[in-house]
Structure formats: structure tokens, C-alpha cells
N, C-alpha and C. Protein backbone atom coordinates (compact mmCIF):
# COMPACT_ATOMS: atom_id res chain seq x y z
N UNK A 1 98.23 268.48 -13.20
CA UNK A 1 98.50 267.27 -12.42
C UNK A 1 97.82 267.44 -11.06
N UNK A 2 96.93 266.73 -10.31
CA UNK A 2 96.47 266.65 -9.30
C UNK A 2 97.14 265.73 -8.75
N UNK A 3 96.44 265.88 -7.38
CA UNK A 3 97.23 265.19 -6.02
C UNK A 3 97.54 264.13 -5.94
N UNK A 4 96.72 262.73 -6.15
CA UNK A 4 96.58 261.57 -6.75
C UNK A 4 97.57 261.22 -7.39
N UNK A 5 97.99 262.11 -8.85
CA UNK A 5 98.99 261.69 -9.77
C UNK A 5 100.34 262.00 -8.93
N UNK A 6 100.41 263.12 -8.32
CA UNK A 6 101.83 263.26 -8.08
C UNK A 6 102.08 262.14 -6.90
N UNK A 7 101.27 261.86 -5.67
CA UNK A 7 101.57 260.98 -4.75
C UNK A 7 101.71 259.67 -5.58
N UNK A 8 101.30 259.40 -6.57
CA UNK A 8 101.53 257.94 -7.01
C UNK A 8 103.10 258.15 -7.48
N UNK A 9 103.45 259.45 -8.57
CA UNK A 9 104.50 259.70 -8.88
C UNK A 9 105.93 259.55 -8.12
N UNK A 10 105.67 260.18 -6.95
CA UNK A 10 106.35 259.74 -5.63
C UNK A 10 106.26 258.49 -5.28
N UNK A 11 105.45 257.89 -5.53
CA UNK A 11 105.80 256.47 -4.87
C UNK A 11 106.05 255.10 -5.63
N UNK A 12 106.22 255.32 -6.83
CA UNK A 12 106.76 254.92 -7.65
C UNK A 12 108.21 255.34 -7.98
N UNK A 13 108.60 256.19 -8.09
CA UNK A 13 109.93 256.57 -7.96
C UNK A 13 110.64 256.55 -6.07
N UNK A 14 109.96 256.43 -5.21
CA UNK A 14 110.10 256.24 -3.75
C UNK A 14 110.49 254.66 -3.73
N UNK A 15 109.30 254.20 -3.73
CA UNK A 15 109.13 252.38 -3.34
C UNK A 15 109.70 251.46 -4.18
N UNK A 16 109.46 252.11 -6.09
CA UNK A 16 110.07 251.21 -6.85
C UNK A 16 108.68 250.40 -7.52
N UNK A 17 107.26 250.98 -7.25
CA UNK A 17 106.26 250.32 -7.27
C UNK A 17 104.99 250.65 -6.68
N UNK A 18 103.97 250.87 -7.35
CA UNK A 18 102.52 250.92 -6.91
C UNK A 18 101.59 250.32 -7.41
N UNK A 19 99.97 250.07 -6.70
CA UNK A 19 98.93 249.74 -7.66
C UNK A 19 98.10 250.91 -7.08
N UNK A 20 97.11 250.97 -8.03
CA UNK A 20 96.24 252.11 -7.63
C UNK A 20 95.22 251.98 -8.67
N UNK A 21 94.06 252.23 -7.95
CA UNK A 21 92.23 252.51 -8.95
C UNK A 21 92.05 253.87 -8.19
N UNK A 22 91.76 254.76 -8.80
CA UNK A 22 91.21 255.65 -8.19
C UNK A 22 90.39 255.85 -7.43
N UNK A 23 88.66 254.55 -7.35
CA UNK A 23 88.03 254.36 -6.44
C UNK A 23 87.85 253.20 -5.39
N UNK A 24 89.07 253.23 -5.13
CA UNK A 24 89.40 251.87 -4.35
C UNK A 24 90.87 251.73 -3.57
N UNK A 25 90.92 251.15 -2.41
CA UNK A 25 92.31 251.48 -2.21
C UNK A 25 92.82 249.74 -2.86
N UNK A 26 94.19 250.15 -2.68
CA UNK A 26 95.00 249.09 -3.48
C UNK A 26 94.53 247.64 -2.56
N UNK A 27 95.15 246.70 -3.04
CA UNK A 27 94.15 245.37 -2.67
C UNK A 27 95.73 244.96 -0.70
N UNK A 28 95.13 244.59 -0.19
CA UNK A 28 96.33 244.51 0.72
C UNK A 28 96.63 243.09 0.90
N UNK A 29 95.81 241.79 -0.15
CA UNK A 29 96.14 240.56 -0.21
C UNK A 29 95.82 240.10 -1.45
N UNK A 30 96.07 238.94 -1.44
CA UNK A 30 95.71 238.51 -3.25
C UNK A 30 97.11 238.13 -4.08
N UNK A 31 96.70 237.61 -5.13
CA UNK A 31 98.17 237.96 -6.41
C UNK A 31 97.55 238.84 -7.64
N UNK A 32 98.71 239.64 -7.81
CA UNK A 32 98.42 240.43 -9.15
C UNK A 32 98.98 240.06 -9.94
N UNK A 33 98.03 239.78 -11.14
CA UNK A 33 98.16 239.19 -12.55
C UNK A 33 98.47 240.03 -13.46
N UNK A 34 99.39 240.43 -14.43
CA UNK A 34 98.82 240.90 -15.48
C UNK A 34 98.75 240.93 -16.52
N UNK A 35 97.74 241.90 -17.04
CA UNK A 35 97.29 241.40 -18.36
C UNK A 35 97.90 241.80 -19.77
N UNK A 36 97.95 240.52 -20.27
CA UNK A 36 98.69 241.13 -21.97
C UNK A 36 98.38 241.90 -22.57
N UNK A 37 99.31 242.42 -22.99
CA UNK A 37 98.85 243.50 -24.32
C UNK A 37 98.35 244.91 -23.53
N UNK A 38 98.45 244.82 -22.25
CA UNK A 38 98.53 245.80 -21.54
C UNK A 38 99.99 246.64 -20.89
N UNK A 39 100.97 246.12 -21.18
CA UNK A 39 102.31 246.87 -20.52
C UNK A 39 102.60 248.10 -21.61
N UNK A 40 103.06 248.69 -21.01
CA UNK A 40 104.48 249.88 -21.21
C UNK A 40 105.17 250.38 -20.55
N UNK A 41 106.42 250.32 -21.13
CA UNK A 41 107.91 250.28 -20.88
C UNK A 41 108.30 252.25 -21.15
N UNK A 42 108.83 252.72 -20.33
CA UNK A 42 109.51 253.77 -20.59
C UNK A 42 110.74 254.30 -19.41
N UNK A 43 111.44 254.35 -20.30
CA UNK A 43 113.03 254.83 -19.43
C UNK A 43 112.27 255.50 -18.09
N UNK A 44 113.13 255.51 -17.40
CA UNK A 44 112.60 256.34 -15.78
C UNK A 44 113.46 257.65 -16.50
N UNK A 45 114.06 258.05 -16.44
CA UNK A 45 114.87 259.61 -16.61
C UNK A 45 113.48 259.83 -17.74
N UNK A 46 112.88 259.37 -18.94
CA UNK A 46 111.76 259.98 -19.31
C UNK A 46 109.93 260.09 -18.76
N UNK A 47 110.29 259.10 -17.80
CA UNK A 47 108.89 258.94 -16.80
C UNK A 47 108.51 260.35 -16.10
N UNK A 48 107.70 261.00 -15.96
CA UNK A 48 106.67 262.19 -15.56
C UNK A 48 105.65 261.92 -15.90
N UNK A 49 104.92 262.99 -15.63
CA UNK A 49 103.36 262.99 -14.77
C UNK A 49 102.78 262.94 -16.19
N UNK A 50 103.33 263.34 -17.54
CA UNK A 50 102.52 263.10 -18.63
C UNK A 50 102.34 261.98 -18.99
N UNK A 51 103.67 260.88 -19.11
CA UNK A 51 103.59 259.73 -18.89
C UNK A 51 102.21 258.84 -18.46
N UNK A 52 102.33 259.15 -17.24
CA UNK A 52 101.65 257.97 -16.07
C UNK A 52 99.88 258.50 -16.45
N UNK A 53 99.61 260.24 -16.90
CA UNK A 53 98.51 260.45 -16.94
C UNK A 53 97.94 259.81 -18.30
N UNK A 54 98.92 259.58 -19.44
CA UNK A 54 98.25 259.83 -20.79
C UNK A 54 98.00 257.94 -20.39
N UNK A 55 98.52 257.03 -19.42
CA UNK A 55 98.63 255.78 -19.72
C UNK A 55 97.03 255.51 -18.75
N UNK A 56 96.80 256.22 -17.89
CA UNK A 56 96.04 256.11 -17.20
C UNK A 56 94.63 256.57 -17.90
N UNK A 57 94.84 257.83 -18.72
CA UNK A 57 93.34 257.64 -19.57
C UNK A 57 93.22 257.24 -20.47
N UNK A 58 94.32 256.14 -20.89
CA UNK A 58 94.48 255.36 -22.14
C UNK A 58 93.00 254.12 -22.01
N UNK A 59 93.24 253.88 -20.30
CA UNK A 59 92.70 252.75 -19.54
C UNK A 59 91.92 252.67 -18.61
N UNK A 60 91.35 254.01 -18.45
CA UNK A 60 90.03 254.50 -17.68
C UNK A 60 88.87 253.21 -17.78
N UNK A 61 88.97 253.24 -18.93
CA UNK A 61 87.63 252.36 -19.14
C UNK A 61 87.47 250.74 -18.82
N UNK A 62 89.13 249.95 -18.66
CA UNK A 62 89.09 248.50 -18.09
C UNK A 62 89.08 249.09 -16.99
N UNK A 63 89.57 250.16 -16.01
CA UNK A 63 89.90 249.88 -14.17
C UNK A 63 88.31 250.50 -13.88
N UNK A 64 87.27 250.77 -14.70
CA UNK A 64 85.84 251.35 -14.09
C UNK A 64 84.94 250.06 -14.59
N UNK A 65 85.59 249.22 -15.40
CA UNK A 65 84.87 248.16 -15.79
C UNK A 65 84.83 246.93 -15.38
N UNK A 66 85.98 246.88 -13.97
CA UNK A 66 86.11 245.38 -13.28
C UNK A 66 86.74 245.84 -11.95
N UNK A 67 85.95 245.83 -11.02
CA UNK A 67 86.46 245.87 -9.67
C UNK A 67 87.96 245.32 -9.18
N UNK A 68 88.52 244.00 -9.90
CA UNK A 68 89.57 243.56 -9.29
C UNK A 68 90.83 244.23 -10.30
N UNK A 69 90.79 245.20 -11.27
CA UNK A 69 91.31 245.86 -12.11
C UNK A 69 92.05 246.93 -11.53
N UNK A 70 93.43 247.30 -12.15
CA UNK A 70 94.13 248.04 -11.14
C UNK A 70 95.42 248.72 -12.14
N UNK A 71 95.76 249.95 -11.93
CA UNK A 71 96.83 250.08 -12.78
C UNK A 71 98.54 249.94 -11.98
N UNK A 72 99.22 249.15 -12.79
CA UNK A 72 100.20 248.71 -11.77
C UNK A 72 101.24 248.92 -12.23
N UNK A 73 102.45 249.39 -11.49
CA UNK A 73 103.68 250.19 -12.32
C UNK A 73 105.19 249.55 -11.17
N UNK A 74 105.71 249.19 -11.55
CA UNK A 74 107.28 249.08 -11.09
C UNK A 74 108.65 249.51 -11.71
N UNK A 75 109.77 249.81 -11.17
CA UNK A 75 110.33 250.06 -11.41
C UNK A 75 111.53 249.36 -11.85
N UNK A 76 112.61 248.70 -13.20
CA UNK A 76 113.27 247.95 -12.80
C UNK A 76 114.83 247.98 -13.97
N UNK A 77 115.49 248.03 -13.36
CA UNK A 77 116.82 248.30 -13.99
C UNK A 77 116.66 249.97 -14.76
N UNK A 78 116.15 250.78 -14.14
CA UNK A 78 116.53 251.89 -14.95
C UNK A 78 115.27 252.24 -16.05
N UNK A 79 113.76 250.95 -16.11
CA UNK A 79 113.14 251.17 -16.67
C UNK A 79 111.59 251.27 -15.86
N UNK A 80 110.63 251.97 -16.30
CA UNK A 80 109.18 251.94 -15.85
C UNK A 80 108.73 251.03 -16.35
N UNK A 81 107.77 250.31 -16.15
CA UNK A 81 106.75 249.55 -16.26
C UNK A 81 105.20 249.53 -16.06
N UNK A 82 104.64 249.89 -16.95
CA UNK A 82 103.15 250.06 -16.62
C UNK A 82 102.02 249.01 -16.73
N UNK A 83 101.51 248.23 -16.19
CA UNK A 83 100.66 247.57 -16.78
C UNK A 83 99.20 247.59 -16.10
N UNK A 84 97.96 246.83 -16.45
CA UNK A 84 96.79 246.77 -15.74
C UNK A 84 96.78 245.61 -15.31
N UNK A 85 96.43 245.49 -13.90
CA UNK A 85 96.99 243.92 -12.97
C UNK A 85 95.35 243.62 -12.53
N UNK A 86 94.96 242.21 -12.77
CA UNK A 86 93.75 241.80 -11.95
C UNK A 86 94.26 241.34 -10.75
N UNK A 87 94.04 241.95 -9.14
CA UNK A 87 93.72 241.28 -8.28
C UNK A 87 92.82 240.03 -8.06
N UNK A 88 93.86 238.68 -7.44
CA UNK A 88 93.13 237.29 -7.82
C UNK A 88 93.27 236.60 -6.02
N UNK A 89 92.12 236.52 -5.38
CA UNK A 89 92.28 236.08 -4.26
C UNK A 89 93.43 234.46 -3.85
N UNK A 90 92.68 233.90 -5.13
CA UNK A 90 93.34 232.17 -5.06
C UNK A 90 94.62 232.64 -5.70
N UNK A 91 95.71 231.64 -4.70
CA UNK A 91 96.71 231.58 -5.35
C UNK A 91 96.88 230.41 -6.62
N UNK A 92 96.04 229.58 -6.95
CA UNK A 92 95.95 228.73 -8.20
C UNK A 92 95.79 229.69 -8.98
N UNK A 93 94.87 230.19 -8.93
CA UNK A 93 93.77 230.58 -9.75
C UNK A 93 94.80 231.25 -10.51
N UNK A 94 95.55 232.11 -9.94
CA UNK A 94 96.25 233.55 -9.87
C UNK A 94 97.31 233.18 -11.36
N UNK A 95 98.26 231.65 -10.71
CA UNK A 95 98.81 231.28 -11.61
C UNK A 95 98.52 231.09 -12.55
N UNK A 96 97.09 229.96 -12.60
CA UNK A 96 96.43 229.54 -14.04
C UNK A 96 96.53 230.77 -15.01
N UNK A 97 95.84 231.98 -14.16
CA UNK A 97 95.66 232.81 -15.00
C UNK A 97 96.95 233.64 -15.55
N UNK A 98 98.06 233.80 -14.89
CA UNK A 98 99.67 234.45 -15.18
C UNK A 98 99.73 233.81 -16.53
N UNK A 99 99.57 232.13 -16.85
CA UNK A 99 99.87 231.52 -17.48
C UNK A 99 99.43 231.74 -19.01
N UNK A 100 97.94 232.15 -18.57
CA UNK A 100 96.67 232.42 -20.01
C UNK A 100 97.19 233.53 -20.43
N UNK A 101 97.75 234.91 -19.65
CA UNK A 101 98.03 236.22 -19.92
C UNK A 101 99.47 235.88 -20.63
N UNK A 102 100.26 234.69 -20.28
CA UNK A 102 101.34 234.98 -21.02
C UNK A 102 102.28 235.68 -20.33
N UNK A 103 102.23 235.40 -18.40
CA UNK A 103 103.53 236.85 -18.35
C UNK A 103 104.29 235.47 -17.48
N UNK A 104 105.37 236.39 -17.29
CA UNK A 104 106.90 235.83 -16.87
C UNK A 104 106.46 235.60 -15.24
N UNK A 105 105.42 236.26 -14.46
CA UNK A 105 106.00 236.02 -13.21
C UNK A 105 104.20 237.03 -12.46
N UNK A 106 104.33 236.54 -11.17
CA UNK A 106 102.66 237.31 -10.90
C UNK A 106 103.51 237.70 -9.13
N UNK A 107 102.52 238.54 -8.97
CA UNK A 107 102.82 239.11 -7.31
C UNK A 107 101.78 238.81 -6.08
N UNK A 108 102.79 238.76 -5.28
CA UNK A 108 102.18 238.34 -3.92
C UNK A 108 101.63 239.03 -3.25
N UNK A 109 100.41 239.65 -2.98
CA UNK A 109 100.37 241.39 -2.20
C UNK A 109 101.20 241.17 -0.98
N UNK A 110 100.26 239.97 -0.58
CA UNK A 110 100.64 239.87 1.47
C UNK A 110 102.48 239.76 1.32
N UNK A 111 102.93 238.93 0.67
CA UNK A 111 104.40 238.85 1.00
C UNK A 111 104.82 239.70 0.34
N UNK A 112 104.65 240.06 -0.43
CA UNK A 112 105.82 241.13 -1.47
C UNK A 112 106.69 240.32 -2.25
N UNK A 113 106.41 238.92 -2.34
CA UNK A 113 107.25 237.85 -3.32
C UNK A 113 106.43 238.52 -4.79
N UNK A 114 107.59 238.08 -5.41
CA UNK A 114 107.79 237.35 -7.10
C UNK A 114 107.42 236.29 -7.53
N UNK A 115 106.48 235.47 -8.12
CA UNK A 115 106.54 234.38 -8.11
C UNK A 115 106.59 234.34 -9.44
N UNK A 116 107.97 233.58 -10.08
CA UNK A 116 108.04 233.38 -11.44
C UNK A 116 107.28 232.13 -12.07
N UNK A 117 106.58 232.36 -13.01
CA UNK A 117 105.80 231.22 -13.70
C UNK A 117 106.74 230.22 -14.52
């Protein structure tokens, strides 16, 4: 486990939530979308660093293949959440697209809102 993994590890179990590309820092405005068929779910009491690593080189190849690509993880009732989130400047846009992906709800960077679809 390198440095990278464990500080995300920490701050996901800290904050409740991170995004992270390895060559890029996280977006500090925008909404994050994400994309179907991209989540996983695993209990937090079973979440570790094998976890977050095996999900992360599952998906090497979408977050090196699209700049606004991001791996994005929260924490919620007792469960992890992993998914790959496109950073979307427009807030239309952002929705249209929540909508095409099929998810329940997209994020606000600047506010830290929820916005349920």
C-alpha cells in the first residue's frame, strides 16, 4: 500500500467521502455524475486498502482515458460506495446526464449539496 492509498483510506473513513485521479487533483467545482454499471457497495467494517486498490485497478484504464473521470467513494449508513464520477462544469448538463446514467442523485463540488434527480 503506498501513500496515496492510505491518505485516501483516511479520508474516506475521516470525511465520509473522496474523489481522486491520481494525476490530477480533485475538481474544486462542477457536479459529479456517476456512471452506471460502475458502483460497488461493500460493508465499511470490510473496507481496506485491498478493497479500494483491487477497485482502483479494476478502472485504471476509464480515469487515464478521460480527463473529467474520477474515482469517487462515500460513505453511507454503515456502507462504502465506490463509483467512477465524470466531473461536469454545467449544472444542466450535469443533470441531463445523472438522468442518461440512471442514478438517484449527482453532487455539487462548490456546495457540498445532494441534488436528487
Amino acid at each position: 500500500m503506498n501513500a496515496a492509498t492510505t491518505t485516501l483510506l483516511d479520508q474516506i473513513r475521516g470525511t465520509g467521502g473522496a474523489t481522486y485521479a491520481p494525476d490530477r487533483p480533485a475538481p474544486a467545482s462542477g457536479f459529479m455524475v456517476s456512471l452506471n454499471g460502475s458502483e460497488r457497495t461493500i460493508p465499511l467494517a470490510e473496507f481496506g486498502p485491498t478493497e479500494l486498490v483491487n477497485y482502483m485497478q479494476e478502472y485504471a484504464y476509464r480515469i487515464d482515458s478521460d480527463p473529467r473521470l474520477y474515482y469517487g467513494a462515500w460513505v453511507d449508513g454503515g456502507t462504502v460506495y465506490l463509483d467512477i464520477s465524470m466531473n461536469i462544469a454545467d449544472r444542466a448538463e450535469a443533470l441531463l446526464m445523472g438522468e442518461f446514467e440512471s442514478q438517484k442523485a449527482i453532487y455539487d463540488v462548490t456546495t457540498g449539496d445532494v441534488i436528487n434527480l
